[in-house]
N, C-alpha and C. Protein backbone atom coordinates (compact mmCIF):
# COMPACT_ATOMS: atom_id res chain seq x y z
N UNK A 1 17.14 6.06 3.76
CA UNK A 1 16.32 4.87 3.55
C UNK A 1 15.15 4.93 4.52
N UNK A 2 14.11 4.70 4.29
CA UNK A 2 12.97 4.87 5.00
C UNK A 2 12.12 2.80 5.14
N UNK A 3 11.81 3.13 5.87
CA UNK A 3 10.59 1.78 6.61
C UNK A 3 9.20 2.25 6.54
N UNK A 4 8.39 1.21 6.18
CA UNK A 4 7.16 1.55 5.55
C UNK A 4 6.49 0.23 7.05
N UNK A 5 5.34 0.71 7.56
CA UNK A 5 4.66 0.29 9.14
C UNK A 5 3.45 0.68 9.04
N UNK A 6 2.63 -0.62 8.90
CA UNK A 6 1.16 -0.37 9.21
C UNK A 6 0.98 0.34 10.93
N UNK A 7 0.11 1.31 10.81
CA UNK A 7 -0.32 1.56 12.13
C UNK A 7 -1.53 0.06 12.74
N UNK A 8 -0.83 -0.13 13.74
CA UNK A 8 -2.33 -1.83 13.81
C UNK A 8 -2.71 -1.11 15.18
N UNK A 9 -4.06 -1.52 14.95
CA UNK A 9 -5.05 -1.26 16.23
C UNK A 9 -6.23 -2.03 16.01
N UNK A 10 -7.19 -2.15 17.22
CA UNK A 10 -8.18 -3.07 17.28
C UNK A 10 -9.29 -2.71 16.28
N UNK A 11 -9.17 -1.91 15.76
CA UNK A 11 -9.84 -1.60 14.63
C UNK A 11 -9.54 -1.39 13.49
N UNK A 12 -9.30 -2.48 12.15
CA UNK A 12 -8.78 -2.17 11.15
C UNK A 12 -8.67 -0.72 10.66
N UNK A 13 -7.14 -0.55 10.40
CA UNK A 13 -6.65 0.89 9.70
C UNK A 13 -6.44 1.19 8.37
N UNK A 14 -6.22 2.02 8.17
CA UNK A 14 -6.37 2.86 6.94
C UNK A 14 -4.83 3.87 6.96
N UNK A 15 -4.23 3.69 7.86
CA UNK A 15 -3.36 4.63 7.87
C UNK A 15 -1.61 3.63 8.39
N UNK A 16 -1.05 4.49 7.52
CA UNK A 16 0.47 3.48 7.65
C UNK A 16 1.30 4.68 8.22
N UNK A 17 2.45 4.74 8.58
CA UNK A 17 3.77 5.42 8.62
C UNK A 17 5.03 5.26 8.37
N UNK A 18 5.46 6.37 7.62
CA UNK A 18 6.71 6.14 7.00
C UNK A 18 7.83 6.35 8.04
N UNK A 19 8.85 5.60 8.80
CA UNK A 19 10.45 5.95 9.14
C UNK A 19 11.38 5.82 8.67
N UNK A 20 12.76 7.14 8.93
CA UNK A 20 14.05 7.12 8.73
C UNK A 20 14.47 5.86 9.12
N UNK A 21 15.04 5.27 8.90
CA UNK A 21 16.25 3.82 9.10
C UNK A 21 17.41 4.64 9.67
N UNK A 22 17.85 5.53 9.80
CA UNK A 22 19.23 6.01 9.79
C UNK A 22 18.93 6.83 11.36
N UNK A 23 17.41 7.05 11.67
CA UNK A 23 17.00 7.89 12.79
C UNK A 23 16.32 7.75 13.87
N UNK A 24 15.38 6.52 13.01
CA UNK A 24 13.90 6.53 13.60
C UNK A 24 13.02 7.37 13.88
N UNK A 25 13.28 8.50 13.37
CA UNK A 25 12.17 9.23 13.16
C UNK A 25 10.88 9.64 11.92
N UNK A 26 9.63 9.26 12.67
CA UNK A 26 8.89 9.05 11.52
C UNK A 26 8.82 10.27 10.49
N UNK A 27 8.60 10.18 9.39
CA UNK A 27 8.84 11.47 8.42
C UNK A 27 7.11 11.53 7.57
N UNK A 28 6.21 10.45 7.51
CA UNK A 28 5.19 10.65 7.09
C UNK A 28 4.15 9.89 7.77
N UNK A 29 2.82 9.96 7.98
CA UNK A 29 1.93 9.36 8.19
C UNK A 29 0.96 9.88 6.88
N UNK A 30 0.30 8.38 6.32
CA UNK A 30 -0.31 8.77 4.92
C UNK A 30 -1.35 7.80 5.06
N UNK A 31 -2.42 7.99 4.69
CA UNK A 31 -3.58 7.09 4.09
C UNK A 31 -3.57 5.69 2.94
N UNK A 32 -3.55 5.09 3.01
CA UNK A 32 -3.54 4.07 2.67
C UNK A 32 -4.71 3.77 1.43
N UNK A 33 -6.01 4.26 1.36
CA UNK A 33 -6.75 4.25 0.20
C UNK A 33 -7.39 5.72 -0.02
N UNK A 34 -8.10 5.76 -0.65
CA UNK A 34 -8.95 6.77 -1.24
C UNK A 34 -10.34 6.81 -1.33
N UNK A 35 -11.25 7.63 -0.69
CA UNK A 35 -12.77 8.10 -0.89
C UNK A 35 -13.08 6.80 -0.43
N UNK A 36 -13.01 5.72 0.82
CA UNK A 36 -13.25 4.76 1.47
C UNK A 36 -12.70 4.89 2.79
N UNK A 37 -13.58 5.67 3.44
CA UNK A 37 -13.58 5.72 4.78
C UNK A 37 -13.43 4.95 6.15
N UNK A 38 -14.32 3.85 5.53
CA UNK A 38 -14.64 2.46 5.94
C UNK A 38 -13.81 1.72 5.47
N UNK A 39 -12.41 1.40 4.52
CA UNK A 39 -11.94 0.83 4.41
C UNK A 39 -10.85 0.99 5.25
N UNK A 40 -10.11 -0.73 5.06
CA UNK A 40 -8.76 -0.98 5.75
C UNK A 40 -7.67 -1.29 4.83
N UNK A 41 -6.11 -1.23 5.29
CA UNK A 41 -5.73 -1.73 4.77
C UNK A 41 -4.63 -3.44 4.72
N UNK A 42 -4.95 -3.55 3.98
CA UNK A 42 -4.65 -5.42 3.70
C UNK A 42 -2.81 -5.88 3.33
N UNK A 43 -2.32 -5.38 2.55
CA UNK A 43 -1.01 -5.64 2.26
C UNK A 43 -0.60 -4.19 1.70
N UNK A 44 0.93 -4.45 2.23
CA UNK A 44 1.86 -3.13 1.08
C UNK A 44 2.75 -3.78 0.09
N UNK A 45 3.17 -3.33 -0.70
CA UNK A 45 4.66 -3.56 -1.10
C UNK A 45 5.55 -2.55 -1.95
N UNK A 46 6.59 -2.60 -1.62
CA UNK A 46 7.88 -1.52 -2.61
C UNK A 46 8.36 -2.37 -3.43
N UNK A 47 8.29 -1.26 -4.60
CA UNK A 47 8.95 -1.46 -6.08
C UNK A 47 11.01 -1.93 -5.73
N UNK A 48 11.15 -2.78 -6.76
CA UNK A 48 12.70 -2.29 -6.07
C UNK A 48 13.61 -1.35 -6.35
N UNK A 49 12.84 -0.47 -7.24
CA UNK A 49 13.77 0.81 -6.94
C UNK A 49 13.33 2.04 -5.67
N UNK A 50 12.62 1.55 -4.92
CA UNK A 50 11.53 2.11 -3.95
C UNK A 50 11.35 3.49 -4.63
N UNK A 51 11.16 3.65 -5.82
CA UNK A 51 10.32 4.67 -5.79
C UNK A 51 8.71 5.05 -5.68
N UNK A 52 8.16 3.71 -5.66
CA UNK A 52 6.70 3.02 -5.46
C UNK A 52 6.37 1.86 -4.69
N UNK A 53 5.10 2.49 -4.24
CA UNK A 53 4.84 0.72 -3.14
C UNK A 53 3.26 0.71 -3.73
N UNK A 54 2.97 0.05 -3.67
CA UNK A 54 1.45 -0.41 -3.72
C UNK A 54 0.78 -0.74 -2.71
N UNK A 55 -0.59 -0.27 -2.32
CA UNK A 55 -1.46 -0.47 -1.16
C UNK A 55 -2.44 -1.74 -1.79
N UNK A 56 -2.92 -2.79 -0.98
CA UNK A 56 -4.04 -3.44 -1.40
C UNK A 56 -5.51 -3.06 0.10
N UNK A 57 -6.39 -2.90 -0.36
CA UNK A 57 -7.46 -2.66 0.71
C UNK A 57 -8.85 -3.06 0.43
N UNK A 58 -9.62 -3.25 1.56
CA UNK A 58 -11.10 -3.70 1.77
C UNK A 58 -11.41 -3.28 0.68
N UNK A 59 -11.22 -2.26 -0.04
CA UNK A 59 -12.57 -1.90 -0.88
C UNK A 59 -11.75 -2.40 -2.47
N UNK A 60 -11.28 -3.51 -2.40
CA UNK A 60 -11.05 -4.73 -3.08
C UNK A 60 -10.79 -3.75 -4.72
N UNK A 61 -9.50 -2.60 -4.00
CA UNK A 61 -8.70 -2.28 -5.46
C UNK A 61 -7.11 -1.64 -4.65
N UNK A 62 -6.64 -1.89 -5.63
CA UNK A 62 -4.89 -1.77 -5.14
C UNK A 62 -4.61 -0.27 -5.82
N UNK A 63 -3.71 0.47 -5.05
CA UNK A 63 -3.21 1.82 -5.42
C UNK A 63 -2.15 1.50 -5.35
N UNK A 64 -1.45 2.88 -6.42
CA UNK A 64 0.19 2.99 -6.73
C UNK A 64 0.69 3.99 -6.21
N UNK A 65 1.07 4.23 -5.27
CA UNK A 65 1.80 5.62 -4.81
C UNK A 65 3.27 5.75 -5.25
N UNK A 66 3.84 6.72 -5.28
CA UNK A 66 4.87 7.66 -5.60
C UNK A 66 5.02 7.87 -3.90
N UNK A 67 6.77 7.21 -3.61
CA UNK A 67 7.45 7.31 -2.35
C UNK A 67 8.09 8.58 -2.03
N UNK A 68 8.20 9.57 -2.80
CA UNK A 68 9.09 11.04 -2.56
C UNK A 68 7.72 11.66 -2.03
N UNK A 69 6.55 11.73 -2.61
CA UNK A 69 5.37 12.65 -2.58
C UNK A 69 4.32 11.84 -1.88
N UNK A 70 4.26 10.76 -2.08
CA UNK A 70 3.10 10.09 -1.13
C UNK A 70 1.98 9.75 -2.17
N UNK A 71 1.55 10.38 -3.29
CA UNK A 71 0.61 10.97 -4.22
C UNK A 71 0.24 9.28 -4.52
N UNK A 72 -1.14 9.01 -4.79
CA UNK A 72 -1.68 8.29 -5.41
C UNK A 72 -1.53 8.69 -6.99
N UNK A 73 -0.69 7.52 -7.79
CA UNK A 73 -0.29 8.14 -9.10
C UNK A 73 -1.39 6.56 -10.18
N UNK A 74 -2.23 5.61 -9.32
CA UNK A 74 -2.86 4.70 -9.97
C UNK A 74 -3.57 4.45 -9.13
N UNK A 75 -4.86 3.80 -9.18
CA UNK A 75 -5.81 3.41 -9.09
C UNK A 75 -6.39 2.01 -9.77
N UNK A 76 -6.16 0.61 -9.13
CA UNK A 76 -6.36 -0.71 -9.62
C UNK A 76 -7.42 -0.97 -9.44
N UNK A 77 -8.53 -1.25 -9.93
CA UNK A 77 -10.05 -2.10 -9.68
C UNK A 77 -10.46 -3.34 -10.33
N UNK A 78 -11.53 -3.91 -10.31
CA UNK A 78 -11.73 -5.38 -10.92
C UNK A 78 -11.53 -6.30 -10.19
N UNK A 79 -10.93 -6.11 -8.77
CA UNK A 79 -11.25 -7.70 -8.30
C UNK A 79 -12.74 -7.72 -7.79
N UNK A 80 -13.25 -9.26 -7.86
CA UNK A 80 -14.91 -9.00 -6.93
C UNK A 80 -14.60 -9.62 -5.65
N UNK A 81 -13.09 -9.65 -5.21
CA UNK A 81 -12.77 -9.84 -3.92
C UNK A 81 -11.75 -8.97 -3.20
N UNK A 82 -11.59 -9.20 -2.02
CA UNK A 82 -10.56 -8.41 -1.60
C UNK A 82 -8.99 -8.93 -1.95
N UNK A 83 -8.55 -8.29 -2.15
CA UNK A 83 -6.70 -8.13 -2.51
C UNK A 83 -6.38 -8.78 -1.62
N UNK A 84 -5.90 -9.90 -1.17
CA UNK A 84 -5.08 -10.21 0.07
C UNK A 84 -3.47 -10.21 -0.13
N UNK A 85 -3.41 -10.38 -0.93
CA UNK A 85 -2.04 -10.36 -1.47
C UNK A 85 -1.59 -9.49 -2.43
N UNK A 86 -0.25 -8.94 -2.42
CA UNK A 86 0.16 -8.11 -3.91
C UNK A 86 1.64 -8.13 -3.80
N UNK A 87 2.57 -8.40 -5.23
CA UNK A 87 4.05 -8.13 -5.17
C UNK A 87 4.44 -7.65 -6.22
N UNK A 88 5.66 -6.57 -6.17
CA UNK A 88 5.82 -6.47 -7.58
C UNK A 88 6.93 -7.31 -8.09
N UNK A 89 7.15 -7.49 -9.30
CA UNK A 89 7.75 -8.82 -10.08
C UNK A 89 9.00 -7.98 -9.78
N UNK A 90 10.37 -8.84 -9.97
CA UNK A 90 11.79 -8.80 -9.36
C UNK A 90 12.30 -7.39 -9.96
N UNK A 91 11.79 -7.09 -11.60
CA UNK A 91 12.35 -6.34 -12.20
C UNK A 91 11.08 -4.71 -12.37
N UNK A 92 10.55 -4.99 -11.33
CA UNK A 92 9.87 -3.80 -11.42
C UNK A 92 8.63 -3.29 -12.14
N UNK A 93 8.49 -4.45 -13.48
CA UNK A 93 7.93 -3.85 -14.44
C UNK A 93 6.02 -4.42 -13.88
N UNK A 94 5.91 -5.40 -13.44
CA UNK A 94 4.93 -6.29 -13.21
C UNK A 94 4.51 -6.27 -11.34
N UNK A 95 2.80 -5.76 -11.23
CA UNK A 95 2.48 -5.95 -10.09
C UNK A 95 1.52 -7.13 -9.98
N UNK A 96 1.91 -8.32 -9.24
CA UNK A 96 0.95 -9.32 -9.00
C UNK A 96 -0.35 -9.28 -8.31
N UNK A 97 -1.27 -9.45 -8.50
CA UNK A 97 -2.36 -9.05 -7.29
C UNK A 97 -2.88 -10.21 -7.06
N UNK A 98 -3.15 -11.25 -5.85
CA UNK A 98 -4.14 -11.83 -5.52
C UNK A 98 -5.47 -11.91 -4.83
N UNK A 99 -6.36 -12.29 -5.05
CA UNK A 99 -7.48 -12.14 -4.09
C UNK A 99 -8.50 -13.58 -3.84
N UNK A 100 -9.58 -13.77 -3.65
CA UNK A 100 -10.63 -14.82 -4.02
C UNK A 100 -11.60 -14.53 -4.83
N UNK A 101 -11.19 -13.99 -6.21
CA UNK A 101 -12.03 -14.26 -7.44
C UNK A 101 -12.07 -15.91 -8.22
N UNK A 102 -13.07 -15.90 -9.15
CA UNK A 102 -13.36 -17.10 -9.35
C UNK A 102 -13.38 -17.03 -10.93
């Protein structure tokens, strides 16, 4: 079982890390968005079969990663705000996204 940990520092990050639960030893450090340098990131969340978590970030679109590989397997856009929020629905099938669109 692994733990999913924003890295926080005085300068919004972009980068999270994955730990063992059983070890504490970290097993990944991964990026958090894509081709946004300048971005940070805002919320996570895991699917409940954790085979997926979703990133929400500054550059106001949510990604789907794949938890075995890390791999960005989606790419969400369309808000004209930032994501502050995201969950996925109980049964897996549905990701909520909030932001301040109008």
């Amino acid at each position: 079982m692994f733990i999913f940990l924003f890295l926080i520092n005085k300068r919004r990050s972009s980068i999270f890390r994955i730990y063992n639960l059983q070890d504490g030893k970290r097993v990944r450090t991964c990026k958090g968005t894509i081709g946004d340098e300048n971005g940070y990131l805002v919320k996570i969340d895991i699917d409940i079969s954790g085979r997926y978590f979703a990133t929400s970030c500054s550059n106001k679109c949510v990604y789907i990663w794949d938890t075995i590989t890390t791999e960005c397997i989606a790419t969400l856009c369309g808000h004209s705000e930032i994501v502050t929020d995201l969950k996925f629905s109980h049964d897996g099938q549905y990701l909520y996204t909030i932001s301040g669109d109008r």
